[in-house]
N, C-alpha and C. Protein backbone atom coordinates (compact mmCIF):
# COMPACT_ATOMS: atom_id res chain seq x y z
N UNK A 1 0.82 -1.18 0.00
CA UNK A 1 0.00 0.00 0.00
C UNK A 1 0.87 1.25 0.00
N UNK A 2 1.83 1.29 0.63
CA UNK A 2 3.05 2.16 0.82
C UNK A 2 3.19 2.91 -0.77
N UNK A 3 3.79 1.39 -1.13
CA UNK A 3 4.22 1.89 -2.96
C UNK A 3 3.38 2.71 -4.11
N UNK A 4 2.07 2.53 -3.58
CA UNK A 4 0.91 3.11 -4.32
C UNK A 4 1.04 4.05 -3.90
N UNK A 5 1.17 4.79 -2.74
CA UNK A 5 1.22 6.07 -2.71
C UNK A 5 2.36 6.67 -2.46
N UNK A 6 3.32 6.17 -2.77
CA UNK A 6 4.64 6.32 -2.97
C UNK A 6 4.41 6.97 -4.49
N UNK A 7 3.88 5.98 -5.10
CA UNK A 7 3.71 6.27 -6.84
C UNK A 7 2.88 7.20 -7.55
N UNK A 8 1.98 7.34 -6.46
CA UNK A 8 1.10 8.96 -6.66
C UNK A 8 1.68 9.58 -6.43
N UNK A 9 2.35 10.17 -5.50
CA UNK A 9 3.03 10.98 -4.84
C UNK A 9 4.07 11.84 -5.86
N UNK A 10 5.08 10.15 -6.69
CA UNK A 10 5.81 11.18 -7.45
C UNK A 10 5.27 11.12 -8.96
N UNK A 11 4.36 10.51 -9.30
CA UNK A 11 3.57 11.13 -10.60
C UNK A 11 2.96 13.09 -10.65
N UNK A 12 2.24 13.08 -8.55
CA UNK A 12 1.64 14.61 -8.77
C UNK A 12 3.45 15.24 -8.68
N UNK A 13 4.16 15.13 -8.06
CA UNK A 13 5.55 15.70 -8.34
C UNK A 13 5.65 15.60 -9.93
N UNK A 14 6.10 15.02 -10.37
CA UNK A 14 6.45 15.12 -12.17
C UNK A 14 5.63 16.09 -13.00
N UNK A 15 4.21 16.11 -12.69
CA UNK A 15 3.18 16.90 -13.15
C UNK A 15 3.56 18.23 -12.69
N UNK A 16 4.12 18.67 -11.77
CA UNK A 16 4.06 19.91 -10.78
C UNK A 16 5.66 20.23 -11.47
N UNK A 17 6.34 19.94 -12.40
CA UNK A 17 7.78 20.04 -12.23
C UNK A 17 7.91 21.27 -13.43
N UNK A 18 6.86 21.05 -14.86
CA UNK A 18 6.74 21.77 -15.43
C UNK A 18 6.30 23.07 -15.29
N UNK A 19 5.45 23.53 -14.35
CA UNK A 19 4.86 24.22 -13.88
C UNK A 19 5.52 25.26 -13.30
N UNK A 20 6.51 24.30 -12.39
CA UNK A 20 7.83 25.21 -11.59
C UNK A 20 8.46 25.72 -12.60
N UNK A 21 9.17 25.16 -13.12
CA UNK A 21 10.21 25.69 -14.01
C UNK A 21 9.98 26.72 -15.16
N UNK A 22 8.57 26.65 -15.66
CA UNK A 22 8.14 28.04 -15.94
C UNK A 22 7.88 29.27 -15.55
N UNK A 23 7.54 29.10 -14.02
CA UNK A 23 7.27 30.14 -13.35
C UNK A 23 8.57 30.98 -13.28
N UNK A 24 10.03 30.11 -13.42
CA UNK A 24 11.18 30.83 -12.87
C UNK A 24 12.30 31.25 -14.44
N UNK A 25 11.53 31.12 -15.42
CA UNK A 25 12.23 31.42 -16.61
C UNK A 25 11.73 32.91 -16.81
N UNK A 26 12.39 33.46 -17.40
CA UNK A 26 12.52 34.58 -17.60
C UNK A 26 11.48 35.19 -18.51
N UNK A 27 10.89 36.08 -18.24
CA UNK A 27 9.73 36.63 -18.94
C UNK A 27 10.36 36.58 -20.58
N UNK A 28 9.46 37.26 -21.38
CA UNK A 28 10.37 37.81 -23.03
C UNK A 28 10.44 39.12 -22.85
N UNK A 29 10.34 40.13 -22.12
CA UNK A 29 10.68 40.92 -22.24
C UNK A 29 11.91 41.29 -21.28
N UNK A 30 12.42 40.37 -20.53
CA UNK A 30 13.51 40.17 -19.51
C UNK A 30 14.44 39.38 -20.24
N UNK A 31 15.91 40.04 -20.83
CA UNK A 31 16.29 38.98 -21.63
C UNK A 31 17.95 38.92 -20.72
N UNK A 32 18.36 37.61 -20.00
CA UNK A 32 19.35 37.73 -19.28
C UNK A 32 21.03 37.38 -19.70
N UNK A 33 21.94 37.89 -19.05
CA UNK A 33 23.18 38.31 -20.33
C UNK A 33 23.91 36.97 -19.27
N UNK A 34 24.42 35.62 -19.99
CA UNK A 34 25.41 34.79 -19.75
C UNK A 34 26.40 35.04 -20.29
N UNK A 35 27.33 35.10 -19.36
CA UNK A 35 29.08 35.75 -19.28
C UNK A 35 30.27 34.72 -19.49
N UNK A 36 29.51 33.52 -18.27
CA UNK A 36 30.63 32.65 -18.20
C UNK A 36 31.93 32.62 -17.72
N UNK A 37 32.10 34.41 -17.60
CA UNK A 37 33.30 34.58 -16.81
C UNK A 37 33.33 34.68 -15.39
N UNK A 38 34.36 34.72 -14.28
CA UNK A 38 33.84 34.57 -13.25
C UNK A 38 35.05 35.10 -12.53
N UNK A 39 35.85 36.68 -12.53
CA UNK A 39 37.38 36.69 -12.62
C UNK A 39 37.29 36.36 -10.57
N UNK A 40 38.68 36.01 -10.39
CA UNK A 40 38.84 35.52 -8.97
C UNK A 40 39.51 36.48 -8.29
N UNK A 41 40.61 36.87 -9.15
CA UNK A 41 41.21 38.31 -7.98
C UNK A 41 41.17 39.69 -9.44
N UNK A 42 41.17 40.42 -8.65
CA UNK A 42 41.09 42.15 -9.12
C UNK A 42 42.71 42.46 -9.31
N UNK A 43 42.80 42.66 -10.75
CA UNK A 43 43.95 43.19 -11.33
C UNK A 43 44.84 44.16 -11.11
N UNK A 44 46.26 44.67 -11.35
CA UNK A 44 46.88 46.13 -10.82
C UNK A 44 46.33 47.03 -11.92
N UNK A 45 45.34 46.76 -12.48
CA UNK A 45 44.73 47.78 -13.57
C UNK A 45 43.44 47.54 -12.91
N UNK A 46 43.18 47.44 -11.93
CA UNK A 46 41.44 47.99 -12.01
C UNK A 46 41.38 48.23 -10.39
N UNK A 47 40.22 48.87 -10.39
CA UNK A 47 39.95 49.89 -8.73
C UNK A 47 38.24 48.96 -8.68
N UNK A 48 38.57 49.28 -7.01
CA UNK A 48 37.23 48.56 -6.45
C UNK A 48 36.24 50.20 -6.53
N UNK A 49 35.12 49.87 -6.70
CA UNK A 49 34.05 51.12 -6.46
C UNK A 49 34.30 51.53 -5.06
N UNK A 50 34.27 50.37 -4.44
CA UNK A 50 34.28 51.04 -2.86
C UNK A 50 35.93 52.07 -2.34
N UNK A 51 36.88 51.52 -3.40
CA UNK A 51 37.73 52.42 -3.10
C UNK A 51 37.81 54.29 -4.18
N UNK A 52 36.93 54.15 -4.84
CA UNK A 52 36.71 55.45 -5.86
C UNK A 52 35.69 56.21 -4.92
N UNK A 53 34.58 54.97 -3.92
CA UNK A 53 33.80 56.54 -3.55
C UNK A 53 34.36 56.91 -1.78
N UNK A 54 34.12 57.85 -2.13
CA UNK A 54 34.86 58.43 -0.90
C UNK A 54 36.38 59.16 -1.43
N UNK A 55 37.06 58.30 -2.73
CA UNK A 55 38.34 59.34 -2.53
C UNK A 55 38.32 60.69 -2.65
N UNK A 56 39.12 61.03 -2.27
CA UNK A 56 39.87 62.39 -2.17
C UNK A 56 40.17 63.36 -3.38
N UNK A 57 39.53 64.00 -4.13
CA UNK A 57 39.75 64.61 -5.35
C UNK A 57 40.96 66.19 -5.53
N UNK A 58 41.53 66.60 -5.86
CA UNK A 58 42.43 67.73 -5.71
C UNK A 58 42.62 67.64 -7.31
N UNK A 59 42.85 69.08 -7.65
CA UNK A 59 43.07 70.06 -8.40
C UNK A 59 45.04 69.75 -9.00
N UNK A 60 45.28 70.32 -10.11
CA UNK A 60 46.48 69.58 -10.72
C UNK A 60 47.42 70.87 -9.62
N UNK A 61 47.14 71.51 -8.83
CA UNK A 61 47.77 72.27 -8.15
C UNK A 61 47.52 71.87 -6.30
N UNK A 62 47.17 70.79 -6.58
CA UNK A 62 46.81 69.86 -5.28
C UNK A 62 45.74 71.06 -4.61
N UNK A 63 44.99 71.47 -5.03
CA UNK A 63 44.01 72.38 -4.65
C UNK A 63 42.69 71.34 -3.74
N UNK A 64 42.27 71.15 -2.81
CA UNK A 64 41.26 69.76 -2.40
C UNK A 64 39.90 70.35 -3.15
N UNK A 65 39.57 69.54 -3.89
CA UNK A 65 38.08 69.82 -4.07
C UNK A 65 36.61 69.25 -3.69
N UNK A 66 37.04 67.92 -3.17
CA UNK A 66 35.92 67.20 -2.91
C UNK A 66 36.48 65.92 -2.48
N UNK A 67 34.91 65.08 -3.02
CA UNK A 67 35.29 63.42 -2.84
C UNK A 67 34.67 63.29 -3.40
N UNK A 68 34.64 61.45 -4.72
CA UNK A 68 34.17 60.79 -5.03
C UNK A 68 32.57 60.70 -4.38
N UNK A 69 31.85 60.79 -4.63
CA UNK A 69 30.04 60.57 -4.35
C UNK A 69 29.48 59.09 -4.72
N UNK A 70 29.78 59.00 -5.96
CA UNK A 70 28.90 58.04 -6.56
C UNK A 70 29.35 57.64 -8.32
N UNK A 71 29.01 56.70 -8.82
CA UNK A 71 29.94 55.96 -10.00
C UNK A 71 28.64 55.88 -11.03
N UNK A 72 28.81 56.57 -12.15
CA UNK A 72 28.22 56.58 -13.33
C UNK A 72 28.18 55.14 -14.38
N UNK A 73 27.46 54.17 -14.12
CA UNK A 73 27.83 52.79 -15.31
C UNK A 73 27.06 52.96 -16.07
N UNK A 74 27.50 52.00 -17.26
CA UNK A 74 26.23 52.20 -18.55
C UNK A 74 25.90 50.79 -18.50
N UNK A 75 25.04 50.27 -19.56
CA UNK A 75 24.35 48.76 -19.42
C UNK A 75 25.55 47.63 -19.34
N UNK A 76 26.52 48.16 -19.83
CA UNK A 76 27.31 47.74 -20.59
C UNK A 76 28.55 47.23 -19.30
N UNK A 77 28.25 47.63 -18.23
CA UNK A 77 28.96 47.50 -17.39
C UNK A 77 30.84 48.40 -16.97
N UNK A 78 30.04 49.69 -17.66
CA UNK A 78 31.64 50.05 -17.79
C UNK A 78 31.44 52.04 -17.06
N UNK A 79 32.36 52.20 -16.31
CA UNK A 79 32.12 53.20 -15.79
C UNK A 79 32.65 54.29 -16.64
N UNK A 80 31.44 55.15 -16.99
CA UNK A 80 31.60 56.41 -17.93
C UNK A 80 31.86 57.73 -17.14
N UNK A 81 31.18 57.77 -15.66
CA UNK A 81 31.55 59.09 -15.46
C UNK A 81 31.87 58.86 -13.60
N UNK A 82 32.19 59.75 -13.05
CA UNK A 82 32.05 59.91 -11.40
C UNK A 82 31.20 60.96 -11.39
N UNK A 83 30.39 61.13 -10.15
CA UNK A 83 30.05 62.28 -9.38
C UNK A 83 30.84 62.95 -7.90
N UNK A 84 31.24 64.14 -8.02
CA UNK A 84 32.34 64.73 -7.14
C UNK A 84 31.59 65.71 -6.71
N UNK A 85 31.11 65.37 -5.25
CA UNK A 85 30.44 65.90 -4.32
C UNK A 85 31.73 67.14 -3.80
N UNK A 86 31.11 68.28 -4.38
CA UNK A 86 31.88 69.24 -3.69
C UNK A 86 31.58 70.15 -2.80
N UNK A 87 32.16 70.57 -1.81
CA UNK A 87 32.01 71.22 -0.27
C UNK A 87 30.67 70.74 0.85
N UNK A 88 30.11 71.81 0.91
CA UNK A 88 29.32 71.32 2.08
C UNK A 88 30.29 70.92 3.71
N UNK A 89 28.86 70.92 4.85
CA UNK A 89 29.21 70.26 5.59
C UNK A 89 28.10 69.34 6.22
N UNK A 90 28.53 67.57 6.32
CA UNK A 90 27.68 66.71 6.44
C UNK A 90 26.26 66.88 5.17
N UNK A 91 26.38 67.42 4.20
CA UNK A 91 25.85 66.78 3.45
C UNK A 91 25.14 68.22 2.83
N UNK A 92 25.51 68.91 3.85
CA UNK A 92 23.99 70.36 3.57
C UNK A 92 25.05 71.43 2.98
N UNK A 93 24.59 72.10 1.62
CA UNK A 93 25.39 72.63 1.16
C UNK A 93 26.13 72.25 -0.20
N UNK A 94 26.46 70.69 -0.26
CA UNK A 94 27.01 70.49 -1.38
C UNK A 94 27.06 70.49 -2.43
N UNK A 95 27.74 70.23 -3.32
CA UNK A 95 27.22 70.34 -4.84
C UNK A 95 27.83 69.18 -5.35
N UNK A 96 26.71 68.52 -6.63
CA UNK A 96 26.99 67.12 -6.61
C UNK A 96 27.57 67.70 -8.73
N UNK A 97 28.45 67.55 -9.07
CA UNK A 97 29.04 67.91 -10.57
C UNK A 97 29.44 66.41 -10.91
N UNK A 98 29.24 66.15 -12.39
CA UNK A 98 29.59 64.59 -13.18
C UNK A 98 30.87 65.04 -13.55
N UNK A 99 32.04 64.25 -13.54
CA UNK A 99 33.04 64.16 -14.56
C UNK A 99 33.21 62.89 -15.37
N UNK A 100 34.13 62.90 -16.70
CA UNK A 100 34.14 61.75 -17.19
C UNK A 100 35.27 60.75 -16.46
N UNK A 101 35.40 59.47 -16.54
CA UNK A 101 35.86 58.64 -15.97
C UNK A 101 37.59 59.06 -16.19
N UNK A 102 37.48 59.20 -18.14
CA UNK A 102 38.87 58.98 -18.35
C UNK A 102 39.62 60.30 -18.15
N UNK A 103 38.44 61.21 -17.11
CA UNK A 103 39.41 62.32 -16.97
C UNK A 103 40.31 62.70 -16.03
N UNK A 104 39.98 61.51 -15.15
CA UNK A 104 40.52 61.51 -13.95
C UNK A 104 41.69 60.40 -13.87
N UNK A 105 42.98 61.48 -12.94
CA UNK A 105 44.19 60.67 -12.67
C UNK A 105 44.74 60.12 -11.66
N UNK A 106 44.45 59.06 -11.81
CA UNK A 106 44.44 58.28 -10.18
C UNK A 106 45.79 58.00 -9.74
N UNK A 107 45.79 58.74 -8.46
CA UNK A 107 47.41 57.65 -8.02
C UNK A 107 47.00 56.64 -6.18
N UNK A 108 47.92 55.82 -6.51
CA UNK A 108 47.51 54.51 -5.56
C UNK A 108 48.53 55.03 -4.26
N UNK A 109 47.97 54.11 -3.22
CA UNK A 109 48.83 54.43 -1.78
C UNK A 109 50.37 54.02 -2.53
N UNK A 110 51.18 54.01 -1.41
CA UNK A 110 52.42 53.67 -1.36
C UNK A 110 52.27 51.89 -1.73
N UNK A 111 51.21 51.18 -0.90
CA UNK A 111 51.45 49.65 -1.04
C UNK A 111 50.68 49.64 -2.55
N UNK A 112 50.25 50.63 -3.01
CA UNK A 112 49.48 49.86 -4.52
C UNK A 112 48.10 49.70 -4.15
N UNK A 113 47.72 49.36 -2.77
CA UNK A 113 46.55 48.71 -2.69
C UNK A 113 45.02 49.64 -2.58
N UNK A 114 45.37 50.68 -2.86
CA UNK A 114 44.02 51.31 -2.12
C UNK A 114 44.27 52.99 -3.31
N UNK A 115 43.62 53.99 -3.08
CA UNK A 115 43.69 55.23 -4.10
C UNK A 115 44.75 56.03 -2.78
N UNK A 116 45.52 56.38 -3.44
CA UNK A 116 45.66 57.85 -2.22
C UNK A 116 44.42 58.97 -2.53
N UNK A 117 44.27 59.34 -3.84
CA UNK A 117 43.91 60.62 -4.06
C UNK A 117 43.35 60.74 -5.25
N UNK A 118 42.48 61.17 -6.21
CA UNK A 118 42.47 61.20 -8.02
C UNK A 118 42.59 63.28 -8.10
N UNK A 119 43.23 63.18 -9.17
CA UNK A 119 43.68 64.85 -9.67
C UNK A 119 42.82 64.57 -10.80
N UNK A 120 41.83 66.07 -10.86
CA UNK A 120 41.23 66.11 -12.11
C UNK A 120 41.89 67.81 -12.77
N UNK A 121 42.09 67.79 -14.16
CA UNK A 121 42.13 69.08 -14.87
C UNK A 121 41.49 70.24 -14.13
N UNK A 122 40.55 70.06 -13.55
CA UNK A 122 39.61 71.96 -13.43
C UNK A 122 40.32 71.55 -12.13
N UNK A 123 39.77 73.14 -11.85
CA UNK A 123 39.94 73.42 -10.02
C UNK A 123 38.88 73.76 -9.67
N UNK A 124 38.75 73.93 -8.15
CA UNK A 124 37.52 74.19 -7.74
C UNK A 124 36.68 74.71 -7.89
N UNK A 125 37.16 76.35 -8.83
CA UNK A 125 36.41 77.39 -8.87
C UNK A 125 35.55 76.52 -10.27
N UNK A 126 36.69 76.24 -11.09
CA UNK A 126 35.25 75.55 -12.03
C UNK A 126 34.45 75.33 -11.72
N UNK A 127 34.59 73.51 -11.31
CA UNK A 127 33.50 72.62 -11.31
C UNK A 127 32.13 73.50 -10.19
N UNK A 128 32.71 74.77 -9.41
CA UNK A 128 31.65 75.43 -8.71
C UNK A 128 30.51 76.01 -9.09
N UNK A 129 31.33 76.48 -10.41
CA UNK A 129 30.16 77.04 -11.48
C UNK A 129 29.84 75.71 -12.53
N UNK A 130 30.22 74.50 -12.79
CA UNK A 130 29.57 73.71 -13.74
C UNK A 130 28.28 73.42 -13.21
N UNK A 131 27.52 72.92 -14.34
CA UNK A 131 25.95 72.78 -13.74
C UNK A 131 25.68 71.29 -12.92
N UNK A 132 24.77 71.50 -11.97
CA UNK A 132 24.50 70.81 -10.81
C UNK A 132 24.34 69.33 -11.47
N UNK A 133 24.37 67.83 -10.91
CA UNK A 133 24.39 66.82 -11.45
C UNK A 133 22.99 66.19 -11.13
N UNK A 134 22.40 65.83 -11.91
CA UNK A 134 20.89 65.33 -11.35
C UNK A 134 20.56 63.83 -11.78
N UNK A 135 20.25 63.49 -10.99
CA UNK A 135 19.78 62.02 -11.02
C UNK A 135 18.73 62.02 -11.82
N UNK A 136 17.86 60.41 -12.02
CA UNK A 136 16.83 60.07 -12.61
C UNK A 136 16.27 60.68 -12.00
N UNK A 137 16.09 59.78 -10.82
CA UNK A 137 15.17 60.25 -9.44
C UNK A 137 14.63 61.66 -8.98
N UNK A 138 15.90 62.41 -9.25
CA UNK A 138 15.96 64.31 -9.43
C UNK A 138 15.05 64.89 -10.25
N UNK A 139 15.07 64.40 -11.55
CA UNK A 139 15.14 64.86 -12.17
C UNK A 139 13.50 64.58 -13.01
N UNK A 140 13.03 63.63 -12.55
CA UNK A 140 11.63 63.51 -12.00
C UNK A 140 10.64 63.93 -11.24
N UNK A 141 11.69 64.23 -10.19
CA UNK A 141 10.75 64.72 -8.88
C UNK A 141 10.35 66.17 -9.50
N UNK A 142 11.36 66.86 -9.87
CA UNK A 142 11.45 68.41 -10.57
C UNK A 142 10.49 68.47 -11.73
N UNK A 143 10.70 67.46 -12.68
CA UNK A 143 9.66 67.69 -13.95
C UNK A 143 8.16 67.40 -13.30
N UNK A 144 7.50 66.53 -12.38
CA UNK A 144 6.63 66.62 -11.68
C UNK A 144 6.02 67.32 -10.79
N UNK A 145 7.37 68.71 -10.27
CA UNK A 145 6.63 69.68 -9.57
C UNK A 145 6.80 70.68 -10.52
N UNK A 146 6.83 70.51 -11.58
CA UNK A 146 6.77 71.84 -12.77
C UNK A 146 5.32 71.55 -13.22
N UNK A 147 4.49 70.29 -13.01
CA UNK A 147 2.95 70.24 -13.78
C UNK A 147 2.27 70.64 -12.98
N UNK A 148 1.40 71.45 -13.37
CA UNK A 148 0.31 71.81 -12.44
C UNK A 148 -0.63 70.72 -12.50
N UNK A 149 -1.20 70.69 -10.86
CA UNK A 149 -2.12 69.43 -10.50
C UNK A 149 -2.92 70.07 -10.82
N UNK A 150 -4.30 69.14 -10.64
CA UNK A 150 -5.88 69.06 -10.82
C UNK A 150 -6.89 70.76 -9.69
N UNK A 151 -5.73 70.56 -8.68
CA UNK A 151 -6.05 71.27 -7.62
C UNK A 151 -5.71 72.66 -7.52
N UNK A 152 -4.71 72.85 -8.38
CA UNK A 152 -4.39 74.41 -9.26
C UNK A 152 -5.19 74.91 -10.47
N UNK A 153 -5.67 76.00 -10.11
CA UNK A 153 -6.46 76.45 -10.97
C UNK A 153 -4.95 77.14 -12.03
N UNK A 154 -5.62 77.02 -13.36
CA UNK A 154 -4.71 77.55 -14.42
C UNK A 154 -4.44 78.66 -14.47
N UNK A 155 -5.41 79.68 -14.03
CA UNK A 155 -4.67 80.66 -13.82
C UNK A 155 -6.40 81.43 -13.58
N UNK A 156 -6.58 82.87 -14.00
CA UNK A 156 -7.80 83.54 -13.15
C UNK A 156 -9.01 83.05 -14.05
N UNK A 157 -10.67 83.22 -13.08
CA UNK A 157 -11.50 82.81 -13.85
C UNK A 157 -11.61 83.89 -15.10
N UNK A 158 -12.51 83.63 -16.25
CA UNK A 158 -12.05 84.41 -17.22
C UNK A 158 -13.89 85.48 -16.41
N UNK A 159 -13.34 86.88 -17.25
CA UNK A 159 -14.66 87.43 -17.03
C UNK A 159 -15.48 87.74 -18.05
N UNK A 160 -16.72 87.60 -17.57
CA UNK A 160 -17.96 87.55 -18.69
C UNK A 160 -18.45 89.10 -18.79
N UNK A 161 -18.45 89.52 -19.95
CA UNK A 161 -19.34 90.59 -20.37
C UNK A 161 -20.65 90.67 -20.72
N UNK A 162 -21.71 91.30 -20.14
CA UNK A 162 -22.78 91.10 -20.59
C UNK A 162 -23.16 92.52 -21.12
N UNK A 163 -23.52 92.35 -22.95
CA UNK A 163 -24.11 93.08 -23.38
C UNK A 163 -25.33 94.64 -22.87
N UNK A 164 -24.66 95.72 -23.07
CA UNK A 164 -25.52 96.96 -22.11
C UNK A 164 -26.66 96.84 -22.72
N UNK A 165 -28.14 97.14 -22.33
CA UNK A 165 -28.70 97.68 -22.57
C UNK A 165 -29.63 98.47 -22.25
């Protein structure tokens, strides 16, 4: 009696197997990128993100201008730009400016292992006046408080003239 329902058991399993495995394939409009690569250690040609944000940015006259903020990638997996959070204090005040990746010149600690510092071309006074860096997220929120809601009138009621007589 065991075996009989031993044998139901994995017939409703077999039935149920197709089911699963569709649920977990990938939609068609989700199309997923196999690499195959899988590198094990990080090269003397490449920087960890975690060591780019936060560094230390200065001017080709060692002028300090900022720090690293945040890392610009494209789909493609390749970093096109930084954001260099400049001045402020604790956060209020700052100004967040994009540069391109390959504009910046990185030099490493003494052991190699970590950034000391990256030197970019402008100095401070530039990038003070370049224009502010805006996110998706930014840059949404802004085009959404530029529409007038339902709850704003467009502007005055118009006025009616009525014919003298």
């Amino acid at each position: 009696m065991s075996a009989r329902h031993l044998l139901i058991a994995a017939a409703a399993f077999c039935a149920m197997v197709p089911a699963l495995a569709q649920d977990s394939a990938p939609s068609e409009t989700q199309t997923l990128r196999a690499t195959g690569a899988y590198p094990t250690r990080q090269a003397t040609s490449q920087w960890l993100g975690s060591n780019l944000i936060g560094a230390k940015v200065v001017s080709a006259s060692n002028e300090t201008i900022g720090r690293i903020g945040n890392l610009l990638v494209n789909d493609d997996g390749v970093v096109e730009s930084v954001v260099i959070s400049i001045g402020g204090v604790f956060g209020i005040g700052k100004k967040d400016v994009a540069v391109t990746y390959k504009s910046l010149n990185i030099a490493r600690t003494h052991d190699g292992a970590a950034i000391d510092h990256i030197t970019v071309a402008a100095n401070k006074k530039d990038l003070s006046q370049a224009a502010d860096f805006k996110t998706l997220s930014q840059q949404r929120t802004e085009t959404a408080a530029r529409r007038p809601t339902q709850d704003t009138p467009a502007g005055p009621a118009p006025v009616k003239f009525s014919p003298a007589q």
